[in-house]
Protein backbone atom coordinates (compact mmCIF):
# COMPACT_ATOMS: atom_id res chain seq x y z
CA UNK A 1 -13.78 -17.02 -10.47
CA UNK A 2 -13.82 -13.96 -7.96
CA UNK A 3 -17.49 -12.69 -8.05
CA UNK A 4 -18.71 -9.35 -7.26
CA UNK A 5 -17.17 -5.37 -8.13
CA UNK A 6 -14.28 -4.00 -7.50
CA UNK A 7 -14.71 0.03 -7.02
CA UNK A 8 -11.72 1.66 -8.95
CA UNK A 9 -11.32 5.48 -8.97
CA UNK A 10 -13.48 5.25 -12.44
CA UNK A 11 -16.10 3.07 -11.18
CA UNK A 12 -16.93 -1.01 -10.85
CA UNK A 13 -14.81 -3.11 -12.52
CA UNK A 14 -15.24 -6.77 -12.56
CA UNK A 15 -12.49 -8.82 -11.32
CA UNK A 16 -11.61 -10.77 -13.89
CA UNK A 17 -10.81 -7.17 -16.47
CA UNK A 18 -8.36 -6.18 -13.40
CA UNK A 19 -5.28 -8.02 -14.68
CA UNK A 20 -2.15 -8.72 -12.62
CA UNK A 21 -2.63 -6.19 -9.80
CA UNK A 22 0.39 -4.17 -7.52
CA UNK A 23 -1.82 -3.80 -4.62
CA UNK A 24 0.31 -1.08 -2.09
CA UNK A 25 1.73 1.80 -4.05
CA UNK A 26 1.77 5.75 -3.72
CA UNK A 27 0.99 7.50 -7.22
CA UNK A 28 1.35 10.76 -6.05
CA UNK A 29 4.68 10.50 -4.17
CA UNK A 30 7.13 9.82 -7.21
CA UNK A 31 8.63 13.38 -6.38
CA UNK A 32 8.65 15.96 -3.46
CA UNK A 33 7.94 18.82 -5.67
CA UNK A 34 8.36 20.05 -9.39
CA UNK A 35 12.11 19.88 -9.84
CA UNK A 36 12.23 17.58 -12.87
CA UNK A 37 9.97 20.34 -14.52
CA UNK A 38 12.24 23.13 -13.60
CA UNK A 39 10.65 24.22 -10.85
CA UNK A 40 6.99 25.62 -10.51
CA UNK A 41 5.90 26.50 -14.19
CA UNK A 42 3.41 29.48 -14.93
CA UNK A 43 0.44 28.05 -16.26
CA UNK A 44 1.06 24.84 -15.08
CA UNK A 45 0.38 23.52 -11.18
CA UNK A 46 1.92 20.86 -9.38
CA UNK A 47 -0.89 19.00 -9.94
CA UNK A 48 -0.47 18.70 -13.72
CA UNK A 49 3.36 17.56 -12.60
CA UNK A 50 2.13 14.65 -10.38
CA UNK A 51 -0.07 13.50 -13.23
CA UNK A 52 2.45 13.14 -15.72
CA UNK A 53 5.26 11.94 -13.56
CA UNK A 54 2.96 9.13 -12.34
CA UNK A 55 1.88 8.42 -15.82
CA UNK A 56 5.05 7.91 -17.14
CA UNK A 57 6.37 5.90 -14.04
CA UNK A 58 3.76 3.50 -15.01
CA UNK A 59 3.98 3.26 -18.97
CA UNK A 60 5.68 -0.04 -18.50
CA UNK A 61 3.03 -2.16 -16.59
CA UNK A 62 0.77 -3.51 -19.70
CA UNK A 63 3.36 -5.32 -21.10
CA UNK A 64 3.63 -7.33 -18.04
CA UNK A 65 0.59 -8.11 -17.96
CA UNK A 66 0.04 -5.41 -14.94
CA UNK A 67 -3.79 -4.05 -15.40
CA UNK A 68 -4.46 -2.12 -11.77
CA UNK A 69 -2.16 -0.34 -9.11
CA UNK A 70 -4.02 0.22 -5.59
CA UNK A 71 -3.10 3.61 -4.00
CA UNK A 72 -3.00 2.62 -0.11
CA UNK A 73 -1.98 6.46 0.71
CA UNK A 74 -3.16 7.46 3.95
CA UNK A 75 -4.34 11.25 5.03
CA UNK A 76 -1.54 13.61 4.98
CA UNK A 77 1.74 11.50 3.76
CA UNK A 78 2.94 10.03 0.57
CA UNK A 79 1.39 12.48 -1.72
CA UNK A 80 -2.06 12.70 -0.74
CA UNK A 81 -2.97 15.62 1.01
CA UNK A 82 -4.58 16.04 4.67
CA UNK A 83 -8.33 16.18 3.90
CA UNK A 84 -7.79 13.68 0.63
CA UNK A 85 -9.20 15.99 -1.99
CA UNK A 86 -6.30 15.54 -4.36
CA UNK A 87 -7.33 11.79 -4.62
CA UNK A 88 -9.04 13.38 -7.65
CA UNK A 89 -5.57 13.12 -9.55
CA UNK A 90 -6.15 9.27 -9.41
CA UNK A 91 -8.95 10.11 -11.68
CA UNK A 92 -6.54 11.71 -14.17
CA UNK A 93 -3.79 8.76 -13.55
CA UNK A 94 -6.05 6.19 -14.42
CA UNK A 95 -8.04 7.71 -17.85
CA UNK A 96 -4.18 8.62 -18.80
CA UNK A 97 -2.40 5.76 -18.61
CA UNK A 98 -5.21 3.19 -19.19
CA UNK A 99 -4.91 1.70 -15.87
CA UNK A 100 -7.34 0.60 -13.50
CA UNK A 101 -6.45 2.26 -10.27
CA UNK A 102 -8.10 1.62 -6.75
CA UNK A 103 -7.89 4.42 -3.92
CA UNK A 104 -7.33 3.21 -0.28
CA UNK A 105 -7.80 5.69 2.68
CA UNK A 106 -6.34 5.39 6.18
CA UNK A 107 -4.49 7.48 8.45
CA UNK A 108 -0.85 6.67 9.10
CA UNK A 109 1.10 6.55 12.52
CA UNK A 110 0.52 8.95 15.22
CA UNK A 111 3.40 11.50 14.74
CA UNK A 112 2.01 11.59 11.06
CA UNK A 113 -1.55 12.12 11.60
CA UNK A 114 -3.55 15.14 10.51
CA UNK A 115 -4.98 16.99 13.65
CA UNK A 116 -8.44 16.01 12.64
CA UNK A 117 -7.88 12.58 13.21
CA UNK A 118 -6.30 12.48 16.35
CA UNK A 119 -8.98 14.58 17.78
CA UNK A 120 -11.53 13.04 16.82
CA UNK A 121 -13.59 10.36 18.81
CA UNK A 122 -13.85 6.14 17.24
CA UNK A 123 -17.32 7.05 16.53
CA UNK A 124 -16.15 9.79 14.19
CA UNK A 125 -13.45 8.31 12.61
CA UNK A 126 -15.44 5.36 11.67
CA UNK A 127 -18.24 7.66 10.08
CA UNK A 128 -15.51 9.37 8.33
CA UNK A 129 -14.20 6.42 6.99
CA UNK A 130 -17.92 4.65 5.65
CA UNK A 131 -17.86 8.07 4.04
CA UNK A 132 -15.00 7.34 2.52
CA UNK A 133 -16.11 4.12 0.79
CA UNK A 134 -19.79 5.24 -0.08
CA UNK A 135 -19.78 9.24 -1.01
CA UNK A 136 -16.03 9.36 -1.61
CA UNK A 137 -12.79 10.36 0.12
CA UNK A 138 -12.62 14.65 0.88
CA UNK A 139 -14.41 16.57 -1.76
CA UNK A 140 -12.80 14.38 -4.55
CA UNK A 141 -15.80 12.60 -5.26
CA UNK A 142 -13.69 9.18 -5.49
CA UNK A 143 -15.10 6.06 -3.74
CA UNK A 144 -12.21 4.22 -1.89
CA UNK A 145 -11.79 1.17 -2.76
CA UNK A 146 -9.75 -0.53 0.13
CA UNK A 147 -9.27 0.50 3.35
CA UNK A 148 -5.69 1.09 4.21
CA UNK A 149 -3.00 1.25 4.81
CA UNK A 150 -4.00 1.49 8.15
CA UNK A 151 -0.74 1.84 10.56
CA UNK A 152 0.43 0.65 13.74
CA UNK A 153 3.84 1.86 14.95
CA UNK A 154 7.16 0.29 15.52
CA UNK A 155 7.07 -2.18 18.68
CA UNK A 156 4.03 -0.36 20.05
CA UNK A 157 0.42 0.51 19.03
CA UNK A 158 -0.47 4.11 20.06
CA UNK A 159 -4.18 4.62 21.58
CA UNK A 160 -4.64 6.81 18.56
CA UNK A 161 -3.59 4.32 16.25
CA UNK A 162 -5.96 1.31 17.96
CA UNK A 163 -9.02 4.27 17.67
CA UNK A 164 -7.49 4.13 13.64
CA UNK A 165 -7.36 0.79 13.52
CA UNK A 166 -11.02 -0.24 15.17
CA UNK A 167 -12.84 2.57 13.51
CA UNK A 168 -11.13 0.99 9.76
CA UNK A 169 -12.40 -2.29 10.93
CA UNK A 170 -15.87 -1.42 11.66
CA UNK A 171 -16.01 0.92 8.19
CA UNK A 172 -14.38 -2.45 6.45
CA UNK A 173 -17.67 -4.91 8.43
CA UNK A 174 -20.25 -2.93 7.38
CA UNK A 175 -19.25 -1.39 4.28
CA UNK A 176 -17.61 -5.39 3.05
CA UNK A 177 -14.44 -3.24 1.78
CA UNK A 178 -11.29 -5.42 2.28
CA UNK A 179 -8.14 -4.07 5.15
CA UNK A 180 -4.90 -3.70 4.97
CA UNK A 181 -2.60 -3.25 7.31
CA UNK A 182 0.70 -1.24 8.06
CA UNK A 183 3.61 -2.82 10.35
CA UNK A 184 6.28 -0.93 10.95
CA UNK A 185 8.90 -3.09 9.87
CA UNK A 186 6.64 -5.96 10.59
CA UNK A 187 6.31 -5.95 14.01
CA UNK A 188 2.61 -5.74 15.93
CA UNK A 189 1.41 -7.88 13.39
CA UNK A 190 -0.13 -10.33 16.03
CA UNK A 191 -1.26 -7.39 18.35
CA UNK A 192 -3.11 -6.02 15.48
CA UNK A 193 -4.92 -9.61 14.78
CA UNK A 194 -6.23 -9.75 18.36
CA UNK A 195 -7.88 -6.24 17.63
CA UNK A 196 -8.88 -7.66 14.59
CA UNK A 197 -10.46 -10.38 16.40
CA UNK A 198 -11.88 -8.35 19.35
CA UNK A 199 -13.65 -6.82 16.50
CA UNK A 200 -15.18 -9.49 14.72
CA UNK A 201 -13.61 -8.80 11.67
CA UNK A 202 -13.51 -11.25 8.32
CA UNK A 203 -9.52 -12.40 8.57
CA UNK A 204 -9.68 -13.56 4.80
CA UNK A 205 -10.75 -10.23 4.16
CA UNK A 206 -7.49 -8.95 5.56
CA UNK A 207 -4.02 -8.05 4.66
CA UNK A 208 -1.51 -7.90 7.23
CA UNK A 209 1.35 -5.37 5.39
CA UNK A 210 5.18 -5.07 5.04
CA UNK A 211 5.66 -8.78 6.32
CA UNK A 212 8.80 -9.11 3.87
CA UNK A 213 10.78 -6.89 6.49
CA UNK A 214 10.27 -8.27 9.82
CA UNK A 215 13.72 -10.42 9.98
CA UNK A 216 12.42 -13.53 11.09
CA UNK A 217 10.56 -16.40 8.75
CA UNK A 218 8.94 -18.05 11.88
CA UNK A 219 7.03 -15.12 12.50
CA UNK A 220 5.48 -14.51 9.19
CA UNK A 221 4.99 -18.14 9.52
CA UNK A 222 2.77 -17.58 13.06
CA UNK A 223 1.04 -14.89 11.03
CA UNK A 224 -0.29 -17.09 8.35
CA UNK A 225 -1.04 -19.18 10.80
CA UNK A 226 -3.95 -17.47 11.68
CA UNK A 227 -5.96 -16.82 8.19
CA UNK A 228 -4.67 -13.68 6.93
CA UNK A 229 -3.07 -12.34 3.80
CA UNK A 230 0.42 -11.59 3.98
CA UNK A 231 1.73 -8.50 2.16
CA UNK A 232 5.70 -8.96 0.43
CA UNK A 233 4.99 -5.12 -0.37
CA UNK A 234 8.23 -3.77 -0.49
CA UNK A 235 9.95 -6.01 -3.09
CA UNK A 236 12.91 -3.44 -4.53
CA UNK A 237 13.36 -1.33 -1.66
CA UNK A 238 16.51 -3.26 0.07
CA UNK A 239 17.25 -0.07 1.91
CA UNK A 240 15.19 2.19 3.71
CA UNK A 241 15.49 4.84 6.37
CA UNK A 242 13.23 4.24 9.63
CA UNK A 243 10.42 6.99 9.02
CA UNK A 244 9.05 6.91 12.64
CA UNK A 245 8.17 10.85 12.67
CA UNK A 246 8.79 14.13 11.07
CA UNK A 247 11.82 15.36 10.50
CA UNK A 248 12.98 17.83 13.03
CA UNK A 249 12.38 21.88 11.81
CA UNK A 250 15.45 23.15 13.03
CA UNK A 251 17.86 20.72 12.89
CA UNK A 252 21.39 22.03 14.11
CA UNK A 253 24.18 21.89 11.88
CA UNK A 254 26.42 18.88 11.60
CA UNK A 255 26.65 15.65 11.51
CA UNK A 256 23.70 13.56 13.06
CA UNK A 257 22.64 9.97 13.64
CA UNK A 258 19.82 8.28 11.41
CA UNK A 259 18.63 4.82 11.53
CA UNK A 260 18.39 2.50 8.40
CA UNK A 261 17.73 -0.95 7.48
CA UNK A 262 18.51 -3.60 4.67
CA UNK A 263 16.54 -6.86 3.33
CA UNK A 264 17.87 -7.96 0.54
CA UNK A 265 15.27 -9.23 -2.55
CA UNK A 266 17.09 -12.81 -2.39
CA UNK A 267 15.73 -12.92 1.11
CA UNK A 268 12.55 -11.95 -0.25
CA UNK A 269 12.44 -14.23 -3.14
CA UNK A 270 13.51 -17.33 -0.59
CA UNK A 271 11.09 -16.37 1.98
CA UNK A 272 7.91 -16.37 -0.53
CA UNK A 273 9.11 -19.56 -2.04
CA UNK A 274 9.02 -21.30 1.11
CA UNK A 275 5.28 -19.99 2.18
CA UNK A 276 4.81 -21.26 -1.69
CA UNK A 277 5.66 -24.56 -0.77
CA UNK A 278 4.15 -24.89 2.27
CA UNK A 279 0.94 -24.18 1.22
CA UNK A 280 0.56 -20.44 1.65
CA UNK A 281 0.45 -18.93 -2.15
CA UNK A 282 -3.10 -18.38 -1.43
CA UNK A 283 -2.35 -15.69 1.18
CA UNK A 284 0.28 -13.73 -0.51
CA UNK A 285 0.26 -10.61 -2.19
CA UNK A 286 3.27 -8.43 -4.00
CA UNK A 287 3.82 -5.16 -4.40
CA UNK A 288 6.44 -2.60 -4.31
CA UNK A 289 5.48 0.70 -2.24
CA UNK A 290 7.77 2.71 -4.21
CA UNK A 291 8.25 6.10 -3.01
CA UNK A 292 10.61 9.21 -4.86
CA UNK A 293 12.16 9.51 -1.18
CA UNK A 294 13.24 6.30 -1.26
CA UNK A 295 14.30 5.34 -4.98
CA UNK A 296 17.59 7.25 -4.12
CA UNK A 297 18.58 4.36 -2.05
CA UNK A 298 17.92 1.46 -3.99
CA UNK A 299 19.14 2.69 -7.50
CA UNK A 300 19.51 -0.32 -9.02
CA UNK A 301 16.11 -1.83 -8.31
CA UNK A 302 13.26 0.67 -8.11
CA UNK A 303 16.22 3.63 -9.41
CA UNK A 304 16.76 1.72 -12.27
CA UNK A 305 13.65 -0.43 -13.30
CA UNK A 306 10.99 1.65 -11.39
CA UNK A 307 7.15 -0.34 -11.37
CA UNK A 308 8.57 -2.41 -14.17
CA UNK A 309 10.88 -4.39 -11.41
CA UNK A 310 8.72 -6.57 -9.57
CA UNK A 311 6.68 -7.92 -12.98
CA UNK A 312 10.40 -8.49 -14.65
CA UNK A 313 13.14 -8.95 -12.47
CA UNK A 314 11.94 -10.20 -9.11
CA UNK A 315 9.25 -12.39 -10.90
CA UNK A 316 12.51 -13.86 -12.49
CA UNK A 317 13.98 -14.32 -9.29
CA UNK A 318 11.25 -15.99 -7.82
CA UNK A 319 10.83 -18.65 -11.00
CA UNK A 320 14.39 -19.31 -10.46
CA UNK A 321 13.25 -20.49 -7.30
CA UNK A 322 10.95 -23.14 -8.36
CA UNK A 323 7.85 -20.79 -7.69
CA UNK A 324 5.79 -21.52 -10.90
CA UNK A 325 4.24 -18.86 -13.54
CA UNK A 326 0.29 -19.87 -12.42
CA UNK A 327 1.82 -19.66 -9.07
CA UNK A 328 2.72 -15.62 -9.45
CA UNK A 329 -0.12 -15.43 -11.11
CA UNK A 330 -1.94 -16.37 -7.58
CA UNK A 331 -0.13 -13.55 -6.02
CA UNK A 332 -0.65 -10.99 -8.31
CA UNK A 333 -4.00 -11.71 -9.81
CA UNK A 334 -6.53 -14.26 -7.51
CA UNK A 335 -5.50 -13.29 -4.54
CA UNK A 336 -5.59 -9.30 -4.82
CA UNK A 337 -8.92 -9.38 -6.59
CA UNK A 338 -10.37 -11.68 -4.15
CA UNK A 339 -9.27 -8.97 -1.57
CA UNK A 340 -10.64 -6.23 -3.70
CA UNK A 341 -13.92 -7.52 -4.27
CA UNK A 342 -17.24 -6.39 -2.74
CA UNK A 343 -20.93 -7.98 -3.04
């Protein structure tokens, strides 16, 4: 049994009342603004919209055994705003819906960053994240739970991002919070284990994300290899845009270029059943990082089951593929809660 707290947006929760756990979502990114309501409402905020969008959107989880979503939002994208005050709202998810919920923090890639962050110093950022985990994150007054997901860029780690990176691992040493990790499209994975390492850090306290979309097997393989957790994370999102950096302001009129990328859930659903078999269900964790930008391109997995499709259909899929029910369980209990755990 997994000993110790886990420090949801409510307060310590033992382990073992967390349930099956999706441990890399984004609560308050379901929607870019009020439109389902109509439009901005007098007497009601945005904020009230958020809550109830993200309360429905997650209505389906307790039947499936689903007890606790983790937030990994960083500072200023997917809903949470630059300073992180609004991780209040979490507060409001959770009592709501009757879920436990876990707030990371991180910042994101460079062209995403907040100004703060990218001026300020390792020192700094490493104060501001031990902040973070003991008073809470902004003014909300909400403990993080998790560091992450902290981000390293596609085919390249930025010196901002390495600052990012070491300051989240020296927070995650002395504060015994777990890590995870963002690859873009799964590459720097290795790069960001030898910072990992440079830095002492606890590998088995350490999940190395989005490793179901770098296109080759072998290296998720060489990244087990080495001790950490590996993140399947995007299970349901089969196609995706590359978000590398803000859209342009003024974009001239016409037709224009964009890159984009498929991995199909079948791949998924092979890949994990292979690490399964070769001894890696230990050091696997599942989640969907659903996103409203993003359900428009996968409408018949996230558009069509939302949360619900990962602890339905692609569990299906992987029991099909001789991955056993205790062995899921592994994935989306154990191993998360072992990650989530502190002293």
């Amino acid at each position: 049994m997994t000993m110790g707290v886990v420090h949801t947006v409510l307060g310590p929760v033992r382990p073992e009342h967390l349930g099956r756990i999706m441990h890399h979502e984004h609560l308050l990114s379901l929607t870019p603004g009020p439109w389902l309501a109509g439009g901005p409402r007098p007497g009601s905020s945005d904020e009230d919209e958020l809550v109830a969008l993200a309360v429905s959107a997650l209505r389906g989880l307790a039947a499936l055994g689903i007890g606790t979503v983790v937030d990994l939002s960083p500072y200023g994208v997917v809903g949470r705003d630059a300073d992180g005050n609004n991780v209040a709202l979490l507060r409001r998810i959770s009592r709501e819906s009757s879920l436990h919920i876990v707030a990371g923090t991180a910042v994101y890639l460079e062209a995403y960053s907040p100004r703060w962050a990218v001026k300020a110093d390792l020192k700094s950022m490493t104060e501001r994240f031990l902040r973070d985990a003991v008073d809470g994150i902004g003014a909300s007054g909400v403990r993080a739970g998790v560091f992450g997901e902290q981000a390293t860029s596609l085919d390249q780690i930025t010196a901002h991002e390495e600052k990012c990176l070491r300051a989240a691992i020296r927070a995650q040493r002395e504060s015994g919070l777990g890590l995870t990790t963002h690859t873009t499209h799964g590459s720097m994975a290795l790069e960001q284990i030898d910072i990992l390492r440079q830095e002492r850090a606890d590998l088995s306290r350490v999940v190395i994300g989005h490793m179901d979309t770098h296109p080759s097997l072998d290296y998720v393989r060489e990244v087990a290899r080495t001790g950490v957790s590996l993140a399947f994370d995007t299970i349901g999102k089969q196609n995706w845009d590359f978000f590398l950096e803000p859209e342009p302001a003024n974009r001239p009129d016409g037709e224009f270029v964009k890159l984009a990328y498929h991995q199909s859930d079948s791949t998924r659903a092979a890949r994990i059943a292979a690490l399964v078999q070769e001894g890696h269900v230990d050091q696997i964790l599942l989640a969907q990082d659903l996103t409203g930008a993003e359900v428009y391109l996968n409408p018949g997995t996230h558009g069509q089951s939302g949360y619900s499709y990962l602890g339905g259909t692609f569990t299906a899929m992987l029991l099909e593929r001789g991955v056993t029910e205790q062995q899921v369980d592994t994935m989306m209990r154990a191993n998360p809660a072992r990650l989530l755990a502190t002293a």
